[in-house]
C-alpha atoms as a PDB file:
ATOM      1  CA  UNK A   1      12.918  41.685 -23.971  1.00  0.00           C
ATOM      2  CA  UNK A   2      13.530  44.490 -21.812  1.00  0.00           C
ATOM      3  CA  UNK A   3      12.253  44.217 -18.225  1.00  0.00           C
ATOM      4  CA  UNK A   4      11.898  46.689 -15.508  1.00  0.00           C
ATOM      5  CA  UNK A   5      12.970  45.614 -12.162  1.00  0.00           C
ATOM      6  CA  UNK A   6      12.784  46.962  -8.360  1.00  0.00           C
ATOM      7  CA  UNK A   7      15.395  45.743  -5.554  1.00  0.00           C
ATOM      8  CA  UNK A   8      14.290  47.225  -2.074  1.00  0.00           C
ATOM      9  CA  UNK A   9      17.788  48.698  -0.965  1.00  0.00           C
ATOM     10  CA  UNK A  10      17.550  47.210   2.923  1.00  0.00           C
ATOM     11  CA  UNK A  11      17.883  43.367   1.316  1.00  0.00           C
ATOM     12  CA  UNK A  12      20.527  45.041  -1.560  1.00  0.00           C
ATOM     13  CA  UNK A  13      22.368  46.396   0.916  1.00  0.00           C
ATOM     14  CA  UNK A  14      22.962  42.963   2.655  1.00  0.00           C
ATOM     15  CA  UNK A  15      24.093  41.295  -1.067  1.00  0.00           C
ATOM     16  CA  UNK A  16      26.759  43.912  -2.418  1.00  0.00           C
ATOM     17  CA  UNK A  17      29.898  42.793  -2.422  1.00  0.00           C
ATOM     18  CA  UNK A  18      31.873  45.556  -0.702  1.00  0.00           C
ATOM     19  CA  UNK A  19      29.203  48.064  -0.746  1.00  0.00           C
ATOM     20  CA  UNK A  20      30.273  50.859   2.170  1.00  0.00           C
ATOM     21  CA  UNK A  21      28.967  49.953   5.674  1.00  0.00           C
ATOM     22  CA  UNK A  22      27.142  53.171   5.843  1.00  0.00           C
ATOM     23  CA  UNK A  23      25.489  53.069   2.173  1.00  0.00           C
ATOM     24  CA  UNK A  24      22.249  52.512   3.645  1.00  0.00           C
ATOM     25  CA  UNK A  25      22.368  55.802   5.074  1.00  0.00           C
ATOM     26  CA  UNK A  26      23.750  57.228   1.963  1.00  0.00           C
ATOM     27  CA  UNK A  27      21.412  60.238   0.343  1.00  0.00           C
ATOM     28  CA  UNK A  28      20.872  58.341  -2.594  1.00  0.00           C
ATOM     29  CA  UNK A  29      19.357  55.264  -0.712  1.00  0.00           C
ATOM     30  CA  UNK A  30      17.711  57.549   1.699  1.00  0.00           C
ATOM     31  CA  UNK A  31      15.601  59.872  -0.547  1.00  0.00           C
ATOM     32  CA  UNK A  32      14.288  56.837  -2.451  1.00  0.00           C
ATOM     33  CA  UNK A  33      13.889  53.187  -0.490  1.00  0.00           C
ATOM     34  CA  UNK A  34      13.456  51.159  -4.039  1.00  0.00           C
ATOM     35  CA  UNK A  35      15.797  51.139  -7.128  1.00  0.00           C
ATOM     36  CA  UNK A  36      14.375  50.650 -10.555  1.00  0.00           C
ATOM     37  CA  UNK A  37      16.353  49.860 -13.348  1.00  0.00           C
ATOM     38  CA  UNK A  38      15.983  49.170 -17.145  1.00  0.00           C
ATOM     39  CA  UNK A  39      17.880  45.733 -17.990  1.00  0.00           C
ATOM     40  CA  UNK A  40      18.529  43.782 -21.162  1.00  0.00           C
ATOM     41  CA  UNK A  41      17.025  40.312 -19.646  1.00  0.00           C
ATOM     42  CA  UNK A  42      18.441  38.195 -22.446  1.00  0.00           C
ATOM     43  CA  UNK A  43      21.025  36.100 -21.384  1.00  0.00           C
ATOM     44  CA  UNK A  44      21.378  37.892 -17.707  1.00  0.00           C
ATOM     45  CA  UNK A  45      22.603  35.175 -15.542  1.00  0.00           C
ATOM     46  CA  UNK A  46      20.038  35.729 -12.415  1.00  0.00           C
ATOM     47  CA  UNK A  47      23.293  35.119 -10.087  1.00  0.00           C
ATOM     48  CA  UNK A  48      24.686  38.449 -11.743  1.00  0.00           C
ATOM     49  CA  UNK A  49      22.393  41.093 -10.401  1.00  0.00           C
ATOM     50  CA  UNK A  50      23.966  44.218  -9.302  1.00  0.00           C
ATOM     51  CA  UNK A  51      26.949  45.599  -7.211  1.00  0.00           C
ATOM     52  CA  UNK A  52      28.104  48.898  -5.429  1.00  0.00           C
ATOM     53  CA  UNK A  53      31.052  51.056  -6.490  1.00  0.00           C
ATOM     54  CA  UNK A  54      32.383  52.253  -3.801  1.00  0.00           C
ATOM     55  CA  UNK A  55      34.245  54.805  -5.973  1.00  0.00           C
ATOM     56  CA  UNK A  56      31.235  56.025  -8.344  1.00  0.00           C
ATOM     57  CA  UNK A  57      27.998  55.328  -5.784  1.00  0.00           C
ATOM     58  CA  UNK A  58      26.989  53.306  -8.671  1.00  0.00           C
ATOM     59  CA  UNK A  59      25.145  49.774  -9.043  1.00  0.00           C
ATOM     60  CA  UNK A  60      26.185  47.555 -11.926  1.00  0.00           C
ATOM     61  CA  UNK A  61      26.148  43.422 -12.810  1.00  0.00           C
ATOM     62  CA  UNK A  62      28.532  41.979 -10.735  1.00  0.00           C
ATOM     63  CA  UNK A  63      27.269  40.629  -7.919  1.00  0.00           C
ATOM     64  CA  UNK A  64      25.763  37.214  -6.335  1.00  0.00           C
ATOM     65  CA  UNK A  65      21.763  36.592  -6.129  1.00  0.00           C
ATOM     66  CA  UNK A  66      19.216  39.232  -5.020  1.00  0.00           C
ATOM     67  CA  UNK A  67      15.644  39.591  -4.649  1.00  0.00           C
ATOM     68  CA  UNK A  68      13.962  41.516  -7.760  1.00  0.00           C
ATOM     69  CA  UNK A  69      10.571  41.449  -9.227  1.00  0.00           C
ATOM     70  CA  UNK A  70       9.067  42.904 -12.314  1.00  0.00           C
ATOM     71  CA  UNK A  71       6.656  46.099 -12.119  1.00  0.00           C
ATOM     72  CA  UNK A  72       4.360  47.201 -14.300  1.00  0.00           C
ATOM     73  CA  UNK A  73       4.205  51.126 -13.043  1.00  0.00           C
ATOM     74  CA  UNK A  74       6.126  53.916 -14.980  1.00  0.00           C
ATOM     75  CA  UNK A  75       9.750  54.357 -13.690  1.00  0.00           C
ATOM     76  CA  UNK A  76       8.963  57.694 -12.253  1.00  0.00           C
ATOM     77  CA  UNK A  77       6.647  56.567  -9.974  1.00  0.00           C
ATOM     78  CA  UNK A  78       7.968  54.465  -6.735  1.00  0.00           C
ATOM     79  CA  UNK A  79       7.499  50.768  -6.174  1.00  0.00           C
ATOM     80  CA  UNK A  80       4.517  49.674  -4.747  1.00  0.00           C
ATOM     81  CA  UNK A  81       2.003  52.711  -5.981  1.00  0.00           C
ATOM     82  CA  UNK A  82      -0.477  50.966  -7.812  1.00  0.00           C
ATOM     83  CA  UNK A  83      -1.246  52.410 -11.576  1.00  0.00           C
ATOM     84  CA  UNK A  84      -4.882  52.170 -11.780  1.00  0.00           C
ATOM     85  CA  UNK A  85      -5.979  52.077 -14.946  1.00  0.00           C
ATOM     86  CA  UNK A  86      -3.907  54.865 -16.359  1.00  0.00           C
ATOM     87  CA  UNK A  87      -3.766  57.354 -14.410  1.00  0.00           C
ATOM     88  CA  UNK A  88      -1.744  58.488 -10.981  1.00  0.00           C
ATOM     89  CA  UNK A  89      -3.973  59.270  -7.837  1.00  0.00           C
ATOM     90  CA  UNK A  90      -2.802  62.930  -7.384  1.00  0.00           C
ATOM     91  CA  UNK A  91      -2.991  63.194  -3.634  1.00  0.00           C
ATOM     92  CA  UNK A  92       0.162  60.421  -3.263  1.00  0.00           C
ATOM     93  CA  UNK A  93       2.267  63.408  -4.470  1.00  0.00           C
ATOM     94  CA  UNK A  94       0.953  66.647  -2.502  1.00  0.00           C
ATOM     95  CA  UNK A  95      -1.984  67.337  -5.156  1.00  0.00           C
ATOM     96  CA  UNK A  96      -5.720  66.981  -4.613  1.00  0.00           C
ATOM     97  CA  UNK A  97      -9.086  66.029  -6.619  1.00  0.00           C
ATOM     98  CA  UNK A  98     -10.900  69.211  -6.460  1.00  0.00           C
ATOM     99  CA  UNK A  99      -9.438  72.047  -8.822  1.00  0.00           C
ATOM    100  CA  UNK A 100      -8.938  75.116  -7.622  1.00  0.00           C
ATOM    101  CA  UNK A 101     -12.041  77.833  -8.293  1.00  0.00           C
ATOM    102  CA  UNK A 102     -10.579  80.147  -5.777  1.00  0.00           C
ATOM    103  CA  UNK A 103      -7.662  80.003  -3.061  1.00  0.00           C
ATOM    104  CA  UNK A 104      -9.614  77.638  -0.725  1.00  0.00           C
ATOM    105  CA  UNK A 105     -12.840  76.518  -2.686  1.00  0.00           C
ATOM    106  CA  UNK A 106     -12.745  73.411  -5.387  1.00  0.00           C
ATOM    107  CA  UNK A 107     -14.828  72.110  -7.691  1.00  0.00           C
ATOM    108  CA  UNK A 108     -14.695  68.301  -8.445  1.00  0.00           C
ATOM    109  CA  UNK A 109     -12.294  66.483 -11.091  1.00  0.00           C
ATOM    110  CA  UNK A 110     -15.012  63.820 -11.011  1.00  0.00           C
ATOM    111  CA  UNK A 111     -14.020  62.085 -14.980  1.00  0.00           C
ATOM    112  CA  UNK A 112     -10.919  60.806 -15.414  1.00  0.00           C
ATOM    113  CA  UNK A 113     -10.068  59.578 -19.336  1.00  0.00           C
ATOM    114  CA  UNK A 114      -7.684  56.630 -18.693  1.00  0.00           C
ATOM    115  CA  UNK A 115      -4.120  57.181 -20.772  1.00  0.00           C
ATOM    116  CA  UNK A 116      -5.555  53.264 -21.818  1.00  0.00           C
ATOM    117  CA  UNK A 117      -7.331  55.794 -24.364  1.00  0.00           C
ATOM    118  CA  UNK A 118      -6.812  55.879 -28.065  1.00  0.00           C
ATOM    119  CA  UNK A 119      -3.298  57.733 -27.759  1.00  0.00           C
ATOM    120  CA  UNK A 120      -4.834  60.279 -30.773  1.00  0.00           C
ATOM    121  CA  UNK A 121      -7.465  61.332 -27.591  1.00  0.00           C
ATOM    122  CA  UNK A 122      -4.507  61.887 -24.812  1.00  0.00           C
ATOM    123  CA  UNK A 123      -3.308  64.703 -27.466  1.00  0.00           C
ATOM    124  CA  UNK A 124      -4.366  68.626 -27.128  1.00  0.00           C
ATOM    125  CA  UNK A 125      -5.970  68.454 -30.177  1.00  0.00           C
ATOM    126  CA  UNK A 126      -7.555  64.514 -29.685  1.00  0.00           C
ATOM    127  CA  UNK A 127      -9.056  65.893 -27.118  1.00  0.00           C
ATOM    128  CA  UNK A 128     -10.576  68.613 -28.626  1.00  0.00           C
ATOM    129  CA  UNK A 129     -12.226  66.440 -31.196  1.00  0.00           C
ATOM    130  CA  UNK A 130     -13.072  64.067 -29.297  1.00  0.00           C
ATOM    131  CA  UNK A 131     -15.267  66.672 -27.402  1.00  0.00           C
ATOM    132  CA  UNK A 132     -16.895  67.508 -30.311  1.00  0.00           C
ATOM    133  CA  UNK A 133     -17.838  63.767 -30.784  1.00  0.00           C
ATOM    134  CA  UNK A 134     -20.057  63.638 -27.328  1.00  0.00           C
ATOM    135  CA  UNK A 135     -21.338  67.041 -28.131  1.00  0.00           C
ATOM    136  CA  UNK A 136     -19.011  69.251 -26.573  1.00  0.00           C
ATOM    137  CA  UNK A 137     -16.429  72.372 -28.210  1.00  0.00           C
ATOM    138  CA  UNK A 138     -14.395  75.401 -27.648  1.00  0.00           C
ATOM    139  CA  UNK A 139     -15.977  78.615 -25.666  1.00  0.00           C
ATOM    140  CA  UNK A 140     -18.105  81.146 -27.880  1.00  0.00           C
ATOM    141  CA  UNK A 141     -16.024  82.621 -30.705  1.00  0.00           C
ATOM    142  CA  UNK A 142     -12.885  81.277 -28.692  1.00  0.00           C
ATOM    143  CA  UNK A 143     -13.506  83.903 -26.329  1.00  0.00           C
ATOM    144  CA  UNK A 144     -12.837  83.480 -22.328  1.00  0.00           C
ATOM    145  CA  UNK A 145     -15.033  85.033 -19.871  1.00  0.00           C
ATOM    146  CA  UNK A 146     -14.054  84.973 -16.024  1.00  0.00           C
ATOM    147  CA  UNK A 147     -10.942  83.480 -14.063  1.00  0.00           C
ATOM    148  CA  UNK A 148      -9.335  80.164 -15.238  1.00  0.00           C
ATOM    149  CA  UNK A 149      -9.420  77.596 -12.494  1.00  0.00           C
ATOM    150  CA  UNK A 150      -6.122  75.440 -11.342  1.00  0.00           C
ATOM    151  CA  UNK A 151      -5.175  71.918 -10.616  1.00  0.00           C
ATOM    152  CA  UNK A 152      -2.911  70.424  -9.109  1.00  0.00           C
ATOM    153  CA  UNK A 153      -2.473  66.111 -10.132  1.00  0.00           C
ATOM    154  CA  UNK A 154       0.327  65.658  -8.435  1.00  0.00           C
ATOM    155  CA  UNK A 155       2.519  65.164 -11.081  1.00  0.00           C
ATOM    156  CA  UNK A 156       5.346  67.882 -10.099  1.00  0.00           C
ATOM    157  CA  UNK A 157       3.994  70.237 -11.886  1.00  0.00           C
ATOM    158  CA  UNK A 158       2.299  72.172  -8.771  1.00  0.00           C
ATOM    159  CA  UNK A 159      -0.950  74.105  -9.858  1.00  0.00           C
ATOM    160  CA  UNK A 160      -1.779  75.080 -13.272  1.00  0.00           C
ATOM    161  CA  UNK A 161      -3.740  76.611 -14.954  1.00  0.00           C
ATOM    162  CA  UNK A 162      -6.801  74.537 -17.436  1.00  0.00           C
ATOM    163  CA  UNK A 163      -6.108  73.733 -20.695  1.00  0.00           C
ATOM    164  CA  UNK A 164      -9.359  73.325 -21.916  1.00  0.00           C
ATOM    165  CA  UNK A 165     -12.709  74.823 -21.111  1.00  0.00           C
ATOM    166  CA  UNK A 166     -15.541  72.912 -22.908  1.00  0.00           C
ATOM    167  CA  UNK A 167     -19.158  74.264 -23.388  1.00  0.00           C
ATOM    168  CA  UNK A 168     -22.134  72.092 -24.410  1.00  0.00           C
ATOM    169  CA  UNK A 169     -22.545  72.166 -28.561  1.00  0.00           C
ATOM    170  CA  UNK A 170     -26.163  72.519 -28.962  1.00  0.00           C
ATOM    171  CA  UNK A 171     -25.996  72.913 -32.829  1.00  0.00           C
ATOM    172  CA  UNK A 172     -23.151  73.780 -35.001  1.00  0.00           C
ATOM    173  CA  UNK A 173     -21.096  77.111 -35.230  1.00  0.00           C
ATOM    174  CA  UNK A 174     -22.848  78.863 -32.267  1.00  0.00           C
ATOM    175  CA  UNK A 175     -23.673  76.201 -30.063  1.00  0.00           C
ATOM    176  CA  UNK A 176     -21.762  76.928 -27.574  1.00  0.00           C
ATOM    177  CA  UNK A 177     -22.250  80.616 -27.775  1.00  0.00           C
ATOM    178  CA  UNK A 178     -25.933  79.306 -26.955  1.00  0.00           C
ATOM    179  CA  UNK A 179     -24.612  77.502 -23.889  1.00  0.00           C
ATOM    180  CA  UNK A 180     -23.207  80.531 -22.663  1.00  0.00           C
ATOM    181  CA  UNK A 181     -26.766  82.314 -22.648  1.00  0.00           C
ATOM    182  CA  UNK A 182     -28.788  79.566 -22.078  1.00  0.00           C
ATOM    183  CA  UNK A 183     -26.833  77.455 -19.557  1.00  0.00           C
ATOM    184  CA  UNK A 184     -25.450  73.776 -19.926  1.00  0.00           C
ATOM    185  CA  UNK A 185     -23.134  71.808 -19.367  1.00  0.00           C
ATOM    186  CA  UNK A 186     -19.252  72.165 -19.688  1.00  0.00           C
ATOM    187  CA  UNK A 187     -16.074  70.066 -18.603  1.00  0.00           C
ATOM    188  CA  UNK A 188     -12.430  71.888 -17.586  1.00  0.00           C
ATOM    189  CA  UNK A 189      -9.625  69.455 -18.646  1.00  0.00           C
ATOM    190  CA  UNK A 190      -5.871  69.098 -17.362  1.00  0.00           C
ATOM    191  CA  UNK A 191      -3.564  66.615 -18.247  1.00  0.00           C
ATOM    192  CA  UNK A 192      -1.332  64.552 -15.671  1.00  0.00           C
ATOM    193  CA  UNK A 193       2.393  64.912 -17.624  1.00  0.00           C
ATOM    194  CA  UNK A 194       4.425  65.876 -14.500  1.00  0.00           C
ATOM    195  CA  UNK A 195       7.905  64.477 -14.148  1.00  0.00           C
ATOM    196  CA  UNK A 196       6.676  62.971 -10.892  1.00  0.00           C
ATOM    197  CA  UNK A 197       3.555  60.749 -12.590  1.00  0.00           C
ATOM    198  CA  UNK A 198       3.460  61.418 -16.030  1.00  0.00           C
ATOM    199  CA  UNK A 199       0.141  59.004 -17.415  1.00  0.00           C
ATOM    200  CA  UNK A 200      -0.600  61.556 -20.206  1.00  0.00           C
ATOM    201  CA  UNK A 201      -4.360  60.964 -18.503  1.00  0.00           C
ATOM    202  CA  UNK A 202      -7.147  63.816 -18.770  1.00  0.00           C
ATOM    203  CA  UNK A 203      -8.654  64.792 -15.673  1.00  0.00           C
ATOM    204  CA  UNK A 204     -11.856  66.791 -16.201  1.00  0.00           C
ATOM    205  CA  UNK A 205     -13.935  69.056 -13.726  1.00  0.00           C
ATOM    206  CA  UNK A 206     -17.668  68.351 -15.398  1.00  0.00           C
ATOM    207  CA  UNK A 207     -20.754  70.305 -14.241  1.00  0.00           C
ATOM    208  CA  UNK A 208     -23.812  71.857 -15.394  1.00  0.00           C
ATOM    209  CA  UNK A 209     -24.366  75.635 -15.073  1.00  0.00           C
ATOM    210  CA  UNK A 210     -27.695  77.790 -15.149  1.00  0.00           C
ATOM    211  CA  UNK A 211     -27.800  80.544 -17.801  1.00  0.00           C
ATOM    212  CA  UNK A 212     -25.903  84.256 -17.846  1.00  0.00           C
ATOM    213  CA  UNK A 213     -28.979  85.658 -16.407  1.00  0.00           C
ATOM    214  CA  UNK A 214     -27.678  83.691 -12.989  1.00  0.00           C
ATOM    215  CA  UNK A 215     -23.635  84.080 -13.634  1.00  0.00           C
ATOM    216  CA  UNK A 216     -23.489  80.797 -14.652  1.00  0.00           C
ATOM    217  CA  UNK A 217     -23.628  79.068 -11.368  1.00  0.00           C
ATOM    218  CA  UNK A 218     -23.415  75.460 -11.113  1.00  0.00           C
ATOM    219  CA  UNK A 219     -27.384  73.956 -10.514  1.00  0.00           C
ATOM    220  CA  UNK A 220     -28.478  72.372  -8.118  1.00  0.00           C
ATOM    221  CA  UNK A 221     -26.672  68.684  -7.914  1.00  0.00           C
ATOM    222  CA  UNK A 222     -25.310  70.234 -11.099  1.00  0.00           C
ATOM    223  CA  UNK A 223     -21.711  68.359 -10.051  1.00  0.00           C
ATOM    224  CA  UNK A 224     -23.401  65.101 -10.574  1.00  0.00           C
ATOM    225  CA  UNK A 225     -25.556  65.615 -13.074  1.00  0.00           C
ATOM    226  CA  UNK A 226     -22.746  66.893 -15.397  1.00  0.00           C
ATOM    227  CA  UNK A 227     -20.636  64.360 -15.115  1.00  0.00           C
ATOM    228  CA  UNK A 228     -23.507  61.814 -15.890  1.00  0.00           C
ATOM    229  CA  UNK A 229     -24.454  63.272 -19.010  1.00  0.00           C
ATOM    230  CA  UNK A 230     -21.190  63.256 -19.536  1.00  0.00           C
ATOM    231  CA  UNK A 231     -20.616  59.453 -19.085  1.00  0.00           C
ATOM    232  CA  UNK A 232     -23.716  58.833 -20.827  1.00  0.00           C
ATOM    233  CA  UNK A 233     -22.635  60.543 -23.774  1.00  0.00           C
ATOM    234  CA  UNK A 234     -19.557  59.233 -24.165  1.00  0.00           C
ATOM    235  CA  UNK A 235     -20.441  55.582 -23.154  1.00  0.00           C
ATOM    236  CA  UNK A 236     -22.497  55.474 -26.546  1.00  0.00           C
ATOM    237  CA  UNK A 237     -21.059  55.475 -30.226  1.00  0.00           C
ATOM    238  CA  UNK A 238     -19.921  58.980 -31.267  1.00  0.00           C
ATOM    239  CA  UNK A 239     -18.476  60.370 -34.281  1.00  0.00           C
ATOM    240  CA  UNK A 240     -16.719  63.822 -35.563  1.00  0.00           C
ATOM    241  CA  UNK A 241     -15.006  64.381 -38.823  1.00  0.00           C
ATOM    242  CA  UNK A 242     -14.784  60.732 -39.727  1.00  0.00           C
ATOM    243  CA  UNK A 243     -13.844  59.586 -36.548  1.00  0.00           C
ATOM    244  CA  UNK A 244     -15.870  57.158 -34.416  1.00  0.00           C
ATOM    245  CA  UNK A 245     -15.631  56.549 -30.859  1.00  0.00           C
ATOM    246  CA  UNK A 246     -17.183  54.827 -27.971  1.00  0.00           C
ATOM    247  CA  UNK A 247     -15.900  54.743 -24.164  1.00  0.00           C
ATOM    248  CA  UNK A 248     -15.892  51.988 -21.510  1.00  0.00           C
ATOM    249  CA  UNK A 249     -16.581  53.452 -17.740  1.00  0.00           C
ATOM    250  CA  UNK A 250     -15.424  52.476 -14.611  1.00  0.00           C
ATOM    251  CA  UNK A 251     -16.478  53.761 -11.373  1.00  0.00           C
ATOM    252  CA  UNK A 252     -14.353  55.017  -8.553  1.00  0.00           C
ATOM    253  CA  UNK A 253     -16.839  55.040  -5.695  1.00  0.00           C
ATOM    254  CA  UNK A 254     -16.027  56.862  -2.652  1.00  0.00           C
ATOM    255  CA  UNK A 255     -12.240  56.971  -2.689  1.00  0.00           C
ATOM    256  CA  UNK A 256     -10.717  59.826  -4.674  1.00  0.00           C
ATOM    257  CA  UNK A 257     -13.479  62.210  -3.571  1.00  0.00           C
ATOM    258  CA  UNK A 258     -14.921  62.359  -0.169  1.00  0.00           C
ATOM    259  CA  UNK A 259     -18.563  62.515  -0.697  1.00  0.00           C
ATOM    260  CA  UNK A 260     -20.422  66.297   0.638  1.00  0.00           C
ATOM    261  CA  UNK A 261     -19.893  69.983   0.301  1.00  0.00           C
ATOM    262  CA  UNK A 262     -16.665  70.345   2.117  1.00  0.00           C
ATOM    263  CA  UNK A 263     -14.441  72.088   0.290  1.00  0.00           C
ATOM    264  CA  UNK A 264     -16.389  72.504  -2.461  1.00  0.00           C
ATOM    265  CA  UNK A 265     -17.464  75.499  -5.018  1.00  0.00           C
ATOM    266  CA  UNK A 266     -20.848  77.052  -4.491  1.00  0.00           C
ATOM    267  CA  UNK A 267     -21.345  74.547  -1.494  1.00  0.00           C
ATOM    268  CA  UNK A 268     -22.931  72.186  -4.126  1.00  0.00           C
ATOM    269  CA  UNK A 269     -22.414  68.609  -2.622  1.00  0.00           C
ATOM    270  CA  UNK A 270     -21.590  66.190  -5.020  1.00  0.00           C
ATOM    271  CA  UNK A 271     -21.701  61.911  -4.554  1.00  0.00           C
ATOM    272  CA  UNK A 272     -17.725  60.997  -4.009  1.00  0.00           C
ATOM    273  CA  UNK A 273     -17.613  58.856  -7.461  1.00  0.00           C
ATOM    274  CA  UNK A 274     -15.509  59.454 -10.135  1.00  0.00           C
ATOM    275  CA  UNK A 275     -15.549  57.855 -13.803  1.00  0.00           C
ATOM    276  CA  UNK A 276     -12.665  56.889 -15.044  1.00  0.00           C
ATOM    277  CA  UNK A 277     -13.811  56.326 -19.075  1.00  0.00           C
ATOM    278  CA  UNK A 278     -11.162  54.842 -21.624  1.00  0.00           C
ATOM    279  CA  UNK A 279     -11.940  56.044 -24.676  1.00  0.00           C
ATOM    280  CA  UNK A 280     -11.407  53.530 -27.857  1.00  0.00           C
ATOM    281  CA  UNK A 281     -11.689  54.162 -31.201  1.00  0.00           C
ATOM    282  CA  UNK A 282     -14.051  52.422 -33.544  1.00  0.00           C
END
């Protein structure tokens, strides 16, 4: 059984057998306050922790008893950041919740699919047919008109650019080609697979959009509304190619996204809440 474990360095650096008087103020302690480390638990003696070498800067098992507990988050995330059901709030890390539709303006990443999903759905291609599943596929003919937005989940990765633009399917072959003219709804997706908080989780920007003869801007409340047909869709059975789905939601009221307009695209205010679905195969 392999365990993770996380000493806070102030109460390490009081246990290490000759560890340097001034190793608490050592860059390595100093750009990161808690340790992780990747142990083989079997037959550890829990008086054998860890020690400093003075010569290397390195910890090892040889010392007497010290304080360490088991976490459940991924080891590049700190102790005591909270993994919420699979995904990594991006603004711990310098990133934000609203995408970015032009330098300053944002529209909402208001559906989050959990990486508690079916691992085939966390893929590029999972995701794609997944989408197809609730009703959802590729632009018309593959073809992309206008700017592609950016996010940034605070993964490392700084902005990029969306990975996949989804347009409502209203029949097959040139459904969404009939989205395009007629309006509907549509979802941007990014996934959070930084270095710095890499859950493998989907973040989507959902809305619903009036038809070419208005540029495709977002209807009224159309932040909200798209994301609820969203979550309605997917928190029923659906099926694509042989594959069946169905998605359990969870709702994030009021704490990722600040409820109102400010900030946002098209000055469309939108309700704060954010569903965080985990999609499971059936």
């Amino acid at each position: 059984m392999r365990l993770s474990f996380a000493i806070s360095a102030i109460a390490l650096i009081t246990r290490i057998r000759g560890a340097p008087s001034n190793a608490g103020r050592s860059g390595l302690l100093e750009d990161r306050a808690v340790y992780e480390f990747e142990l083989d638990y079997d037959g550890l003696d829990a008086q054998e922790a860890f020690s400093w070498s003075e010569h290397t800067g390195e910890l090892s098992t040889q010392i007497t008893q010290t304080s360490f507990k088991v976490l459940e988050t991924d080891p590049s995330v700190e102790a005591g950041e909270k993994r919420s059901v699979g995904w990594y709030d991006p603004r711990l890390r310098g990133g934000r919740m609203l995408d970015y539709a032009t330098p300053r303006l944002g529209e909402p990443l208001n559906v989050i699919i959990s990486a508690h999903s079916d691992p085939y759905v966390l893929t590029d291609s999972g995701l794609h047919m997944y989408a197809k599943s609730i009703d959802f596929s590729e632009e018309c003919l593959g073809l992309h008109l206008g700017n592609l937005q950016q996010a940034d989940l605070g993964d490392g990765n700084g902005k990029t650019d969306e990975l996949f633009l989804a347009r409502q399917y209203y029949f097959p072959v040139w459904g969404t080609c009939w989205e395009s003219v007629a309006g509907g709804n549509h979802f941007r997706a990014w996934k959070q697979n930084g270095t710095l908080a890499n859950s493998g989780a989907w973040f989507l920007a959902v809305s619903k959009e009036e038809n070419s003869g208005k540029q495709h801007k977002i209807v009224e409340d159309g932040y909200n509304v798209g994301r609820d047909l969203l979550v309605d869709r997917a928190s029923r059975v659906s099926h694509h190619n042989g594959m069946w789905w169905k998605a359990v939601v969870e709702w994030n009221e009021d704490d990722l996204l600040k409820p109102g307009a400010e900030g946002i695209n098209h000055n469309i205010a939108q309700d704060g809440r954010v569903a965080i679905l985990t999609v499971q195969r059936i």
